[in-house]
Protein backbone atom coordinates (compact mmCIF):
# COMPACT_ATOMS: atom_id res chain seq x y z
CA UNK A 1 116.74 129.53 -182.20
CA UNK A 2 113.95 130.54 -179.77
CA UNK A 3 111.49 127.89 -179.56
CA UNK A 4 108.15 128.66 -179.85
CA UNK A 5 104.83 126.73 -180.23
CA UNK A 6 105.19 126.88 -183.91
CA UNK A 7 108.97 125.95 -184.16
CA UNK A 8 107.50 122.32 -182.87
CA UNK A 9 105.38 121.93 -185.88
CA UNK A 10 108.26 120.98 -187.69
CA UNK A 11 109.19 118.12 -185.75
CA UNK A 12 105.09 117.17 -185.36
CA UNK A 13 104.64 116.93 -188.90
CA UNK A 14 107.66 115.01 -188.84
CA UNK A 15 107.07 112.66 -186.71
CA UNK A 16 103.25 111.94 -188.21
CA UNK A 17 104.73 111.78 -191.80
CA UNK A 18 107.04 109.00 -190.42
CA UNK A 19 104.57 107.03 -188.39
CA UNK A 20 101.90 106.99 -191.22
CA UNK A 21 104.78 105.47 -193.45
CA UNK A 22 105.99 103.01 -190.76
CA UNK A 23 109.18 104.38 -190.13
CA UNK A 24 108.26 103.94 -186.20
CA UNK A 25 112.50 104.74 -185.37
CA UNK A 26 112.35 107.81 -187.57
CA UNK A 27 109.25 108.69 -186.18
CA UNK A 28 110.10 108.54 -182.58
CA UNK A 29 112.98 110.63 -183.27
CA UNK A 30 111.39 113.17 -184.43
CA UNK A 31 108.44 112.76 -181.86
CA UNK A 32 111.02 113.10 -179.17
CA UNK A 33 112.50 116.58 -181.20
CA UNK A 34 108.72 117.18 -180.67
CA UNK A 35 108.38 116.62 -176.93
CA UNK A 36 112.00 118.74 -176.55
CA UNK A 37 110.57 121.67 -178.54
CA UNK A 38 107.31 122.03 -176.83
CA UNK A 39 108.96 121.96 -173.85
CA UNK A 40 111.39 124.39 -174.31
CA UNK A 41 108.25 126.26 -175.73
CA UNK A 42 106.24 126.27 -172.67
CA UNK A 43 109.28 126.97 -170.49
CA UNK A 44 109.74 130.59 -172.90
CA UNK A 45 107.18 131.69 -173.69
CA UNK A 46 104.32 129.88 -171.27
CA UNK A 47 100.82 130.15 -171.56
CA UNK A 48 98.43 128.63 -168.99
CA UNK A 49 95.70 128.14 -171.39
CA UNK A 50 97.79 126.39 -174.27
CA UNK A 51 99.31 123.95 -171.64
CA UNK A 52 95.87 123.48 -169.78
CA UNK A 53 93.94 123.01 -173.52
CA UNK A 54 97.24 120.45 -174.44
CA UNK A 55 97.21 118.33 -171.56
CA UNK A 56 94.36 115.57 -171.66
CA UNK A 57 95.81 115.37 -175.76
CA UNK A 58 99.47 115.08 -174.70
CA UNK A 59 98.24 112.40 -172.11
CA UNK A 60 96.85 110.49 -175.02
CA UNK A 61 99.76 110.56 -177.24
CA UNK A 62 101.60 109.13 -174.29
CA UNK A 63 98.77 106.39 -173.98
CA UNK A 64 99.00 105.74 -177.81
CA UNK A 65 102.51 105.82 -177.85
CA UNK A 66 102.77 103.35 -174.72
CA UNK A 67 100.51 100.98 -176.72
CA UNK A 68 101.99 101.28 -180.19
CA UNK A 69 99.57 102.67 -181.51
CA UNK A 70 101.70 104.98 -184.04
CA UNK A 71 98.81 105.72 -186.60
CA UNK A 72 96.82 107.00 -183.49
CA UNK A 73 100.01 109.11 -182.06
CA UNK A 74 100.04 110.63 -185.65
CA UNK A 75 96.47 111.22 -185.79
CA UNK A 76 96.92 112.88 -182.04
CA UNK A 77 99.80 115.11 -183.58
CA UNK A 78 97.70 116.16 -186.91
CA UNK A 79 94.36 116.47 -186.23
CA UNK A 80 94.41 117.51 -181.95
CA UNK A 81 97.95 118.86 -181.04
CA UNK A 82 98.51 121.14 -184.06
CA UNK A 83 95.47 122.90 -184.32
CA UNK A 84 95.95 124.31 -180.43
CA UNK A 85 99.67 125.27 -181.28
CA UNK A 86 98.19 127.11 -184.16
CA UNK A 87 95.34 128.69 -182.10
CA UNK A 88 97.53 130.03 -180.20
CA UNK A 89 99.95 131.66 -182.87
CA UNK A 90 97.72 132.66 -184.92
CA UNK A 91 99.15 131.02 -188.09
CA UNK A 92 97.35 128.62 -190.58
CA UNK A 93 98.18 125.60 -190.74
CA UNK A 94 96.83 122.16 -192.63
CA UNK A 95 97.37 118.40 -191.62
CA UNK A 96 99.66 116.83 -194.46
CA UNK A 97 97.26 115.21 -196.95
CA UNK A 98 94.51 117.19 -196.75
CA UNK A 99 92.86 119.20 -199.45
CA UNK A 100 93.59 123.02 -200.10
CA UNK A 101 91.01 125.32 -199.14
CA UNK A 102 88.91 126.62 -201.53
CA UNK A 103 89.08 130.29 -202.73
């Protein structure tokens, strides 16, 4: 499979789900299936302004993470680090939990 920015949603919704219901192993399992995607990602298909937009977010997951602050790394994932990935594919996407939109 071809990783793309959207092929790490998977693994970001993941990894939030898990951290949310303090399952910090699971979650860091599937943060680091994260990380690997994203990577492989950039190193495809790379665009300079998703990686430049990414950065000071990615630097604060790393800071959250580093602290333990899991609720914060999932918040990072949901509400910051999706919504660029989806930006730049042009899909929809909402945070698990929130409401539908309306019609």
């Amino acid at each position: 499979m071809i990783a793309t920015p959207l092929t790490a949603i998977g693994p970001l919704q993941g990894a939030a789900q898990a951290f949310r219901l303090g399952m910090d192993a699971t979650g860091c399992e599937a943060l680091h299936a994260f990380i690997q995607t994203l990577t492989r990602a950039l190193q495809t298909a790379p665009s300079e302004a998703m990686a430049i937009t990414l950065q000071p977010w990615l630097e604060a997951l790393g800071n959250a993470y580093r602290r333990g602050d899991y609720l914060g790394v999932a918040d990072l994932l949901e509400y910051r680090i999706a919504p660029i990935l989806i930006h730049h594919t042009g899909s929809s996407y909402r945070p698990l939990g929130s409401p539908a939109p309306l019609a």
